[in-house]
C-alpha atoms as a PDB file:
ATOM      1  CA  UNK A   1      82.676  45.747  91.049  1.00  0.00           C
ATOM      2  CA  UNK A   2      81.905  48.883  89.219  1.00  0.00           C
ATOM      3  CA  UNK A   3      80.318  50.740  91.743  1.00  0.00           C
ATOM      4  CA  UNK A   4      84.141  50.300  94.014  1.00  0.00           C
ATOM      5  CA  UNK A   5      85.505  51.884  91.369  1.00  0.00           C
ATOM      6  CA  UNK A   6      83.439  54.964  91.060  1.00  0.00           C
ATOM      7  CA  UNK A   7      83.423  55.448  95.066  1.00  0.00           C
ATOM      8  CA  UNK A   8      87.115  55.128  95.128  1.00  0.00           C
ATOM      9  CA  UNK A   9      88.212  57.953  93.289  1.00  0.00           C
ATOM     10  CA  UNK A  10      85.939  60.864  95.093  1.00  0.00           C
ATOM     11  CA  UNK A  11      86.913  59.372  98.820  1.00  0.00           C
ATOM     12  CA  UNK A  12      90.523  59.554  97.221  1.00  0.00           C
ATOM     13  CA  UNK A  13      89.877  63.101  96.440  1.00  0.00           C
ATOM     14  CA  UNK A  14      88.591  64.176  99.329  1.00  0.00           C
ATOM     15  CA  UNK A  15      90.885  62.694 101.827  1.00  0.00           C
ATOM     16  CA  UNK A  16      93.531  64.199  99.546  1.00  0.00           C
ATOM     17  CA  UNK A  17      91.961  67.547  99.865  1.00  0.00           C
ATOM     18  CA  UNK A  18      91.845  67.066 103.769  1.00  0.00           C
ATOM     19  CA  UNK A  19      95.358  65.653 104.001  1.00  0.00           C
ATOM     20  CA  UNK A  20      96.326  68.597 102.058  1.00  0.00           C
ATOM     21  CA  UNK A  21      94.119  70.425 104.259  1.00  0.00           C
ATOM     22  CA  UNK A  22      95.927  69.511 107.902  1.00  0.00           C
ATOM     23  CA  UNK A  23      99.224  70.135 106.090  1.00  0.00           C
ATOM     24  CA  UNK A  24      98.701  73.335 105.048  1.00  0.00           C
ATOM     25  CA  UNK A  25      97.531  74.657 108.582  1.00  0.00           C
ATOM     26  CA  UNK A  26     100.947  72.659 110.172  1.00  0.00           C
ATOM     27  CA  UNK A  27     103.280  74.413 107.451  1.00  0.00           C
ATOM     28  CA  UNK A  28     101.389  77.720 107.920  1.00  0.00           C
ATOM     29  CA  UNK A  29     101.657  77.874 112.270  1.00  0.00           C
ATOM     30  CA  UNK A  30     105.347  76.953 112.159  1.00  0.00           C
ATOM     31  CA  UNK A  31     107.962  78.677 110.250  1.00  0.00           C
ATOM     32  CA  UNK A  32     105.310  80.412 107.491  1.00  0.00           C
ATOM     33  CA  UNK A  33     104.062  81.856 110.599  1.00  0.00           C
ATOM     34  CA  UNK A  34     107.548  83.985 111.700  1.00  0.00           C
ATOM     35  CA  UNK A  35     108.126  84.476 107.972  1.00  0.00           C
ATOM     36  CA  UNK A  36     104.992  86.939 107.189  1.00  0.00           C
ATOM     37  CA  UNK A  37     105.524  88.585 110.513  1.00  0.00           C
ATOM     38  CA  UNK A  38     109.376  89.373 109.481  1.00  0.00           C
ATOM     39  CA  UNK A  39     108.051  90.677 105.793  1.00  0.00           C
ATOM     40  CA  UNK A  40     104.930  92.692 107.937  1.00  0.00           C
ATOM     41  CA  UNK A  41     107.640  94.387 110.093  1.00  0.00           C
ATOM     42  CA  UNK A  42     109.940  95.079 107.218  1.00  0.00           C
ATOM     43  CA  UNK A  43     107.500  96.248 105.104  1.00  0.00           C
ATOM     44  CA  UNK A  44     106.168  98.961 107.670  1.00  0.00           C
ATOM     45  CA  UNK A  45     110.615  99.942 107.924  1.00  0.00           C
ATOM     46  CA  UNK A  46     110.432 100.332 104.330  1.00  0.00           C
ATOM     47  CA  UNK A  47     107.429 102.469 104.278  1.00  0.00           C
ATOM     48  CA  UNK A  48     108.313 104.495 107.009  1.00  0.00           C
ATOM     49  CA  UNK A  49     112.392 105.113 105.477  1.00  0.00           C
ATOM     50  CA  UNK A  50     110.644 105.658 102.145  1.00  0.00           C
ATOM     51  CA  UNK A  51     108.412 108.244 103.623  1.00  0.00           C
ATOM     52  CA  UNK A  52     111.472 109.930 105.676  1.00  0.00           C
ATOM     53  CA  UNK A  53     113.088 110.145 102.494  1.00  0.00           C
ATOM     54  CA  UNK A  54     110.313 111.576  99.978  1.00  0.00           C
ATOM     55  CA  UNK A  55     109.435 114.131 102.736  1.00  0.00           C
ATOM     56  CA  UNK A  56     113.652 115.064 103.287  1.00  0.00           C
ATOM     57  CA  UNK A  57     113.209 116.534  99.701  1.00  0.00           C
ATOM     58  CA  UNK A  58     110.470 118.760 100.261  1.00  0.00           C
ATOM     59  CA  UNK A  59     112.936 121.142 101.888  1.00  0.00           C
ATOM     60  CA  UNK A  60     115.498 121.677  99.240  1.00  0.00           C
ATOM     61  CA  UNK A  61     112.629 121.618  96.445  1.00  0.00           C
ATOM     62  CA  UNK A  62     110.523 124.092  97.883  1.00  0.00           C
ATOM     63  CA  UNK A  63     113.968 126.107  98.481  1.00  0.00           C
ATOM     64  CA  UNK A  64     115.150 125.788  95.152  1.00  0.00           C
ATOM     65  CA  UNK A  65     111.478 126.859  93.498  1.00  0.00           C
ATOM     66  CA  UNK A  66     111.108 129.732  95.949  1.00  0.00           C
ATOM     67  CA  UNK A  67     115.268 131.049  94.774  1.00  0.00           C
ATOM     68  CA  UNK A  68     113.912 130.480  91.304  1.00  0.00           C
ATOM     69  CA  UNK A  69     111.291 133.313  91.635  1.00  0.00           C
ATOM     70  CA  UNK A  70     113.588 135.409  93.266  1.00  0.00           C
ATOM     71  CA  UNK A  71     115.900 135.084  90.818  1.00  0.00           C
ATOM     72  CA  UNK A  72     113.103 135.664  88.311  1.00  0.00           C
ATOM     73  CA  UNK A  73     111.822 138.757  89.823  1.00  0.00           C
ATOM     74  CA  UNK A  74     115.110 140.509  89.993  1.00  0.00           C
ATOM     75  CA  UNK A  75     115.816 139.505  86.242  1.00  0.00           C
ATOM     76  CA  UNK A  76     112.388 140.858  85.260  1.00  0.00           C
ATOM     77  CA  UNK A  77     113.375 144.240  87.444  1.00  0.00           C
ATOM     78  CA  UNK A  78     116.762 144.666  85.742  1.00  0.00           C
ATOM     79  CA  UNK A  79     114.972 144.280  82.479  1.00  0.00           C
ATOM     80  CA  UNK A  80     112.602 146.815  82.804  1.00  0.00           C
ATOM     81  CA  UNK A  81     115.581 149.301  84.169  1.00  0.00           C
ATOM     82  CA  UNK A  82     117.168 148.713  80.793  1.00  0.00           C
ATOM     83  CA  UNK A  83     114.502 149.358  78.965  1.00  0.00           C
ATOM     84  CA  UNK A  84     113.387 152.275  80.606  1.00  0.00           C
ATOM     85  CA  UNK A  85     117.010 153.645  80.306  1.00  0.00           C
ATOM     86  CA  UNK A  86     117.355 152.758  76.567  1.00  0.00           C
ATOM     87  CA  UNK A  87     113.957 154.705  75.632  1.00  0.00           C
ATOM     88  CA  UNK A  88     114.115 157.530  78.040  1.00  0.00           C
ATOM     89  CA  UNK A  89     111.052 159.557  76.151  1.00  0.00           C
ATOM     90  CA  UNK A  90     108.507 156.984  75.202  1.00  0.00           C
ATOM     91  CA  UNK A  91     106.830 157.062  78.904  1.00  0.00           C
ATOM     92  CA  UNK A  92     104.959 160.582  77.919  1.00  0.00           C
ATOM     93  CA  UNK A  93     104.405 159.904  74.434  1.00  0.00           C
ATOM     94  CA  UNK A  94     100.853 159.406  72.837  1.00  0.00           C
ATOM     95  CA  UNK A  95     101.303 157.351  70.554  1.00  0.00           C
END
């Protein structure tokens, strides 16, 4: 009597493992199936928008930067004017 009770529980295990098994694979080829091939194909939209969209800024940014040194060059230009104009003999000096 012993010995039925120690076989029992590993045959219960592993036709519980292979029940599991065959129901896993029939849930997975149905509906799980159509499920990860919607999230694959909505996953590559969502890349591909999110790419669209990162790469739609490049534009204005490199714009912006690019008006920014502009900006900075005239500034830098203007300042030297003034400065020139507010010390009109220090150019030939030795100092």
């Amino acid at each position: 009597m012993a010995s039925e009770k120690d076989g029992g529980f590993g045959w219960g295990v592993i036709v519980g493992f292979a029940l599991g098994m065959v129901a896993g694979v029939y849930l997975a080829s149905g509906p799980g199936r159509d499920r990860v091939e919607h999230l694959r194909t909505r996953t590559i939209e969502l890349t591909s928008s999110a790419r669209r969209v990162a790469g739609g800024a490049e534009g204005p940014l490199r714009r912006a930067v690019a008006e920014g040194i502009e900006a900075a060059r005239r500034r830098r230009g203007e300042l030297a004017e003034t400065t020139a104009e507010a010390m009109p003999g220090r150019e030939g000096d030795d100092a």
